[in-house]
PDB file of N, CA and C in Angstrom:
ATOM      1  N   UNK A   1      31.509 -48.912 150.456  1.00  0.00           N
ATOM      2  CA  UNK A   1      31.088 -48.081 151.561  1.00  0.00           C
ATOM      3  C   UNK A   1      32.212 -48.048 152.587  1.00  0.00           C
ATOM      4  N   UNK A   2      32.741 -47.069 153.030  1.00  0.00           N
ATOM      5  CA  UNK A   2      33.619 -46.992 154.208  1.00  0.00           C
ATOM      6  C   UNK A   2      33.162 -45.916 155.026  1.00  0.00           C
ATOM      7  N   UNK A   3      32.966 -46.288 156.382  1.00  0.00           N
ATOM      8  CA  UNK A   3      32.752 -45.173 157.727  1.00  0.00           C
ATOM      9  C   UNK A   3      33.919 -44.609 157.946  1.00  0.00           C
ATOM     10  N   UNK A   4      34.375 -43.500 158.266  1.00  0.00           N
ATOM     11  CA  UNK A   4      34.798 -42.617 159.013  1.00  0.00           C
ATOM     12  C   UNK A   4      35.017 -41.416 159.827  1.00  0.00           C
ATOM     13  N   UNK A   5      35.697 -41.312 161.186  1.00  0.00           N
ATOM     14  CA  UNK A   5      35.202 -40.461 162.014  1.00  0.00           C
ATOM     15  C   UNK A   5      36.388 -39.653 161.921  1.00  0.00           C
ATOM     16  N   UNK A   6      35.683 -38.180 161.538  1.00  0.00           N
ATOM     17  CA  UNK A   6      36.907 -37.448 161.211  1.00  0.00           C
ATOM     18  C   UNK A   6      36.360 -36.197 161.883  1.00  0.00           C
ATOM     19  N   UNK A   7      37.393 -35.203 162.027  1.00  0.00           N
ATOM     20  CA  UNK A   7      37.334 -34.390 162.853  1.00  0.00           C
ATOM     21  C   UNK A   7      36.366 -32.542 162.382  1.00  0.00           C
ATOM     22  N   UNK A   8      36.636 -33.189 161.252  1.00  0.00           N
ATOM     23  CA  UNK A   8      36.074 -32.000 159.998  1.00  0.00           C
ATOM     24  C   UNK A   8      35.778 -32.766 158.743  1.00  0.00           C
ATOM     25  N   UNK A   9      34.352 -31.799 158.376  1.00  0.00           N
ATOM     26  CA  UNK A   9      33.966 -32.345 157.222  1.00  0.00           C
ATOM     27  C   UNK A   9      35.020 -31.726 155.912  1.00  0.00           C
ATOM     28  N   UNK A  10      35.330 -32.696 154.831  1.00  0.00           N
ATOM     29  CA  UNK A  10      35.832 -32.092 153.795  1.00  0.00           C
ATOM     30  C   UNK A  10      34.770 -31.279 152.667  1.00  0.00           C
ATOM     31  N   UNK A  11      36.335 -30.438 152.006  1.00  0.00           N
ATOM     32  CA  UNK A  11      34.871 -30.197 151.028  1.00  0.00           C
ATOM     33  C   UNK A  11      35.506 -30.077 149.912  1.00  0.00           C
ATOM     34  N   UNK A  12      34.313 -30.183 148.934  1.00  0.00           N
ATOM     35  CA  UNK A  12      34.219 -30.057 147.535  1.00  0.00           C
ATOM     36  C   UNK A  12      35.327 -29.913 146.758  1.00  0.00           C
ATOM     37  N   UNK A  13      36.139 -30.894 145.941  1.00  0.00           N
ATOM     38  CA  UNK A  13      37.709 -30.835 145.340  1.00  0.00           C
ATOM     39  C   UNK A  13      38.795 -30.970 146.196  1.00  0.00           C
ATOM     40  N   UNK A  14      38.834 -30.895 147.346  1.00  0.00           N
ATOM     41  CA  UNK A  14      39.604 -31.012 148.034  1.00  0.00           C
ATOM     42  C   UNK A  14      39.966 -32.566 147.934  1.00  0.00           C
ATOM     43  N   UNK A  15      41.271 -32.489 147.729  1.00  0.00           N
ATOM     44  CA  UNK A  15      41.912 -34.178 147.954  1.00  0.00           C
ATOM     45  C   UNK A  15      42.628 -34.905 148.627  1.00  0.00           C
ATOM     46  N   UNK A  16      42.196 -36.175 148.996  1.00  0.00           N
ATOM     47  CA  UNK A  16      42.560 -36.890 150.279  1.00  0.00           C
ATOM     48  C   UNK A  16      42.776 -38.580 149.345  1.00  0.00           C
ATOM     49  N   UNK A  17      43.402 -39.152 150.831  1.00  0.00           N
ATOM     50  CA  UNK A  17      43.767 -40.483 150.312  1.00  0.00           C
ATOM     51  C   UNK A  17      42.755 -41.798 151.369  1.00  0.00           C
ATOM     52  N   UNK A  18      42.394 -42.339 150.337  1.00  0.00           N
ATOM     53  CA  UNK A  18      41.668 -43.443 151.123  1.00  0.00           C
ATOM     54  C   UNK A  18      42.711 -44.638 150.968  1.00  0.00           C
ATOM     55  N   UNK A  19      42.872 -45.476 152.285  1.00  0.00           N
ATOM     56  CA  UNK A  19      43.678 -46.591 151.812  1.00  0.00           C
ATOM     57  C   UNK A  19      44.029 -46.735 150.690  1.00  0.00           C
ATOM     58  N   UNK A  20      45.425 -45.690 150.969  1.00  0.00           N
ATOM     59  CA  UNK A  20      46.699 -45.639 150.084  1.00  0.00           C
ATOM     60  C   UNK A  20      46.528 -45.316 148.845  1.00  0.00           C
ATOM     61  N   UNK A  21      44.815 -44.709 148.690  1.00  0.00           N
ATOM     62  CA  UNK A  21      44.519 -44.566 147.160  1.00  0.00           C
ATOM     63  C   UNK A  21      44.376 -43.063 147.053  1.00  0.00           C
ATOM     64  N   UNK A  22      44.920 -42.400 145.995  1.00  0.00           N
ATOM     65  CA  UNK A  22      44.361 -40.783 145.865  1.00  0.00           C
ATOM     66  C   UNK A  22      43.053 -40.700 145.154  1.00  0.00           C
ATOM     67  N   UNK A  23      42.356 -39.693 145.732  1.00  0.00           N
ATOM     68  CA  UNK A  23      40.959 -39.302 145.106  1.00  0.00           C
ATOM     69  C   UNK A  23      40.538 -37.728 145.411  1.00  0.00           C
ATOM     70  N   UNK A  24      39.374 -37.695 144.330  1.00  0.00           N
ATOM     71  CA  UNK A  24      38.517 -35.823 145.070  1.00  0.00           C
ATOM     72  C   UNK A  24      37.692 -36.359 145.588  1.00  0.00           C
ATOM     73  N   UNK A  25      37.061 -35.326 146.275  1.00  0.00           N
ATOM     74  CA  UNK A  25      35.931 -34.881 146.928  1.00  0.00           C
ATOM     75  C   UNK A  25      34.385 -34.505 145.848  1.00  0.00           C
ATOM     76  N   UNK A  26      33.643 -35.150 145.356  1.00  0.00           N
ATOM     77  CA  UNK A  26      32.904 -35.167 144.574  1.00  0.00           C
ATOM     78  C   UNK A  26      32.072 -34.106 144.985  1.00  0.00           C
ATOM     79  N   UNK A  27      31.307 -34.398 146.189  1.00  0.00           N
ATOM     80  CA  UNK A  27      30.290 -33.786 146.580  1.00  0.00           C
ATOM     81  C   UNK A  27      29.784 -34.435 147.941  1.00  0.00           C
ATOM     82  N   UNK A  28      29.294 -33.245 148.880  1.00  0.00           N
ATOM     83  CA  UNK A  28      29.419 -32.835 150.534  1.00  0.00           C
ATOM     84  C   UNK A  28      27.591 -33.169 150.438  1.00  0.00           C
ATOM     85  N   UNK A  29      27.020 -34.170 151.147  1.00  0.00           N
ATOM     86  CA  UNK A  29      25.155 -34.179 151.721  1.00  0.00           C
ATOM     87  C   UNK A  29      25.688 -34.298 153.155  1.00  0.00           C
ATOM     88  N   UNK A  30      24.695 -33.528 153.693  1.00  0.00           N
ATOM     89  CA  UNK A  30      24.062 -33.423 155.049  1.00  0.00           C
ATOM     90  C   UNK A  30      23.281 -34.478 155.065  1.00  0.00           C
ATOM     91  N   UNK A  31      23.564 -35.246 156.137  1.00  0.00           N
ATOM     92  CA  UNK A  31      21.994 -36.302 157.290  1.00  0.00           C
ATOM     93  C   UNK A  31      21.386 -35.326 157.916  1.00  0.00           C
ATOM     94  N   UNK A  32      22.236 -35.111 159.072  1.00  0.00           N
ATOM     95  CA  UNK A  32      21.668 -34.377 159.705  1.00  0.00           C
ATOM     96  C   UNK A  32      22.979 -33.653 160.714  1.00  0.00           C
ATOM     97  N   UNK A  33      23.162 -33.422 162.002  1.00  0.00           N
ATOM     98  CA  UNK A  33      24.156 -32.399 162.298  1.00  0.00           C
ATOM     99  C   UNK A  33      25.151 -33.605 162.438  1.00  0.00           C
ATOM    100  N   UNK A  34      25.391 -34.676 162.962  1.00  0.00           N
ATOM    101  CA  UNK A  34      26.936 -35.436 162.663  1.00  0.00           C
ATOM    102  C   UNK A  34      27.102 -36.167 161.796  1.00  0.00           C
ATOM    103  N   UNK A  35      25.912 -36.267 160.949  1.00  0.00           N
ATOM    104  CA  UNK A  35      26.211 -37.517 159.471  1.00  0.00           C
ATOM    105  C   UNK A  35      26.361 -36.231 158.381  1.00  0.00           C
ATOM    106  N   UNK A  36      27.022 -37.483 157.295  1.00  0.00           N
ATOM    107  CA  UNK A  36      27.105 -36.644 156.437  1.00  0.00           C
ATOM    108  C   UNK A  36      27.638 -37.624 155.286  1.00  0.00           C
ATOM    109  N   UNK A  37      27.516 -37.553 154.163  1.00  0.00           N
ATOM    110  CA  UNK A  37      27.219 -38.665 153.273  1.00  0.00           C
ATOM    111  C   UNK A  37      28.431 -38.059 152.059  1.00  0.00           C
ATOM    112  N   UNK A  38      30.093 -38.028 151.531  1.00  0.00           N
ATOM    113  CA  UNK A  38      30.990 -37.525 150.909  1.00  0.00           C
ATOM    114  C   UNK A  38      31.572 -38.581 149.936  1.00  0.00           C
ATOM    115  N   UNK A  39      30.697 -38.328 148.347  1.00  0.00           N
ATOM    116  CA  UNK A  39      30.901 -38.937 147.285  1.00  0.00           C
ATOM    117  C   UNK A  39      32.782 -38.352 146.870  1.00  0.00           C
ATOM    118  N   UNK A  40      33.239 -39.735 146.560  1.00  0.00           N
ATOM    119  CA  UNK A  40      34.691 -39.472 146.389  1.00  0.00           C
ATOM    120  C   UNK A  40      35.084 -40.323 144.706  1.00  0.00           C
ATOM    121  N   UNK A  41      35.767 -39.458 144.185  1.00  0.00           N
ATOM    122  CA  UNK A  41      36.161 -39.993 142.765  1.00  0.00           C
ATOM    123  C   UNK A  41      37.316 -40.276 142.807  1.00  0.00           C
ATOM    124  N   UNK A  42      38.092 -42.004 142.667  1.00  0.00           N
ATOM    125  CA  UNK A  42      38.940 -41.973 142.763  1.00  0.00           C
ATOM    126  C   UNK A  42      39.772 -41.987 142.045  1.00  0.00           C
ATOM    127  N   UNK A  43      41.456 -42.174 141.514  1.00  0.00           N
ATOM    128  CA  UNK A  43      41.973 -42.044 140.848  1.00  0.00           C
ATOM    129  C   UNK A  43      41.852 -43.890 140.190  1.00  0.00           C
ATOM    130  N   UNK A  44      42.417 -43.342 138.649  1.00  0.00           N
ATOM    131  CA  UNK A  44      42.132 -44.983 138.316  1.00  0.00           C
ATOM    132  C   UNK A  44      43.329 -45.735 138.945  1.00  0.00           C
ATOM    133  N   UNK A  45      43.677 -46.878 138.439  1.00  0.00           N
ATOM    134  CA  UNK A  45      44.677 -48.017 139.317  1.00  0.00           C
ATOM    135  C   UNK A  45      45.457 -47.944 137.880  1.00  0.00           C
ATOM    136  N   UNK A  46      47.059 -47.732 137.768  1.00  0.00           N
ATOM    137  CA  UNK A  46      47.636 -48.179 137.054  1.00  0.00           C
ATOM    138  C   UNK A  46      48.150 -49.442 136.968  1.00  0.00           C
ATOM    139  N   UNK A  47      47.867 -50.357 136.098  1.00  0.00           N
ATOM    140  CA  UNK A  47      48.184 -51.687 136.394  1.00  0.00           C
ATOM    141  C   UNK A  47      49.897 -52.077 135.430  1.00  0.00           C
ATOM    142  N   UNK A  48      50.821 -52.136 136.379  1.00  0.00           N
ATOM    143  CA  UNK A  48      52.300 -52.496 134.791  1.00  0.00           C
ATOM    144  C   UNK A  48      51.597 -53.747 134.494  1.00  0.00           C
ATOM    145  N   UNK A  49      52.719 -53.823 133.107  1.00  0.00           N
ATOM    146  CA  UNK A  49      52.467 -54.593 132.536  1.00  0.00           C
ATOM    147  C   UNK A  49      53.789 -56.083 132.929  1.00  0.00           C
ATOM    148  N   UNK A  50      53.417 -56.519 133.545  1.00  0.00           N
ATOM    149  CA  UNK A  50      54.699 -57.472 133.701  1.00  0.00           C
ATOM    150  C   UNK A  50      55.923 -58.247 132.690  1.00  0.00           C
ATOM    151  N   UNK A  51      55.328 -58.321 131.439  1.00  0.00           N
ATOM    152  CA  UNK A  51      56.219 -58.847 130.589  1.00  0.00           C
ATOM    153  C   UNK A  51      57.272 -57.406 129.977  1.00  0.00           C
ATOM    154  N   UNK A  52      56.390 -56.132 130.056  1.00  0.00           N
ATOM    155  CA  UNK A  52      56.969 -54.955 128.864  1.00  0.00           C
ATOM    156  C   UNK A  52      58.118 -54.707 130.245  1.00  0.00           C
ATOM    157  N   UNK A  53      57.828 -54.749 131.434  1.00  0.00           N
ATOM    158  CA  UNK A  53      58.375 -53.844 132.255  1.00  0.00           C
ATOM    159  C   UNK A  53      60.117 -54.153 132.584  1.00  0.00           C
ATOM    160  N   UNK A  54      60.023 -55.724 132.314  1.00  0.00           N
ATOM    161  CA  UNK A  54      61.317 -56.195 133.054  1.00  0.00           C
ATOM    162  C   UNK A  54      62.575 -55.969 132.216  1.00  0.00           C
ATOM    163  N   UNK A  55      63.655 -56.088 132.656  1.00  0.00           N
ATOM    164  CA  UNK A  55      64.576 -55.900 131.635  1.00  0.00           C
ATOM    165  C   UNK A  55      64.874 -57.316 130.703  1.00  0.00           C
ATOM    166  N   UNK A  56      64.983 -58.171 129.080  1.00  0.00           N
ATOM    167  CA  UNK A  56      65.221 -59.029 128.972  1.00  0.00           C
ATOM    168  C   UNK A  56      66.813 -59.272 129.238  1.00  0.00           C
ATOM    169  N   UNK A  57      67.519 -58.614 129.269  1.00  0.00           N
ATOM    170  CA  UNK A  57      68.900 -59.252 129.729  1.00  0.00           C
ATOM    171  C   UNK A  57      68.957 -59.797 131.397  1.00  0.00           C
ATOM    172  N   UNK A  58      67.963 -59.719 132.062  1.00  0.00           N
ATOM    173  CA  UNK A  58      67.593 -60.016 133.448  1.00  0.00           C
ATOM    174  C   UNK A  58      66.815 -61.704 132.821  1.00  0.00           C
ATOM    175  N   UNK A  59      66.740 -62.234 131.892  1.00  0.00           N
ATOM    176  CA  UNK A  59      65.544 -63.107 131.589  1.00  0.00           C
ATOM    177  C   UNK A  59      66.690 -64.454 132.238  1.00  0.00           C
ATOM    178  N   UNK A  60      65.641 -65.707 132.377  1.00  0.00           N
ATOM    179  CA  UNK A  60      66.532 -67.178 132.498  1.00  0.00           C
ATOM    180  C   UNK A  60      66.830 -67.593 131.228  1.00  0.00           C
ATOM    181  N   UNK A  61      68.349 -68.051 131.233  1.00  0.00           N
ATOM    182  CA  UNK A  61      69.141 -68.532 130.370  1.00  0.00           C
ATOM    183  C   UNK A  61      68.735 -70.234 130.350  1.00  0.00           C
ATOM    184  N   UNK A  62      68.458 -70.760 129.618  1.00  0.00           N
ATOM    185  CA  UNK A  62      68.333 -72.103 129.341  1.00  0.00           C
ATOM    186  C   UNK A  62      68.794 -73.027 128.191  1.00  0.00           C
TER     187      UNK A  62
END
C-alpha cells in the first residue's frame, strides 16, 4: 500500500515510476471526490546473476 498526494489523477496505461520502479496504470476507482484507489502493475525485478556476470580473468589468483 503506498499514499500519495498528487496533483492529477492518472489514467489507465499510462506509465509512471514508483520508488525507482517502472510500472502501468492498471485501473482508475473513485472513493469519492479526493480519494481514489489506482491499481499499478509493476515491472518484474531483474535479478544478475553474480557468478555468470563477472569477468573470470578479474577472479583471485591463489
Amino acid at each position: 500500500m503506498l499514499n500519495q498526494l498528487l496533483k492529477r489523477v492518472p489514467e489507465v496505461g499510462e506509465d509512471l515510476k514508483i520508488k525507482g520502479r517502472k510500472g502501468k496504470v492498471a485501473s482508475v476507482t473513485e472513493i469519492d471526490e479526493k480519494t481514489y484507489h489506482v491499481q499499478v502493475a509493476l515491472e518484474a525485478k531483474v535479478k544478475a546473476k553474480p557468478g555468470a556476470a563477472a569477468d573470470p580473468a578479474k577472479k583471485k589468483k591463489r
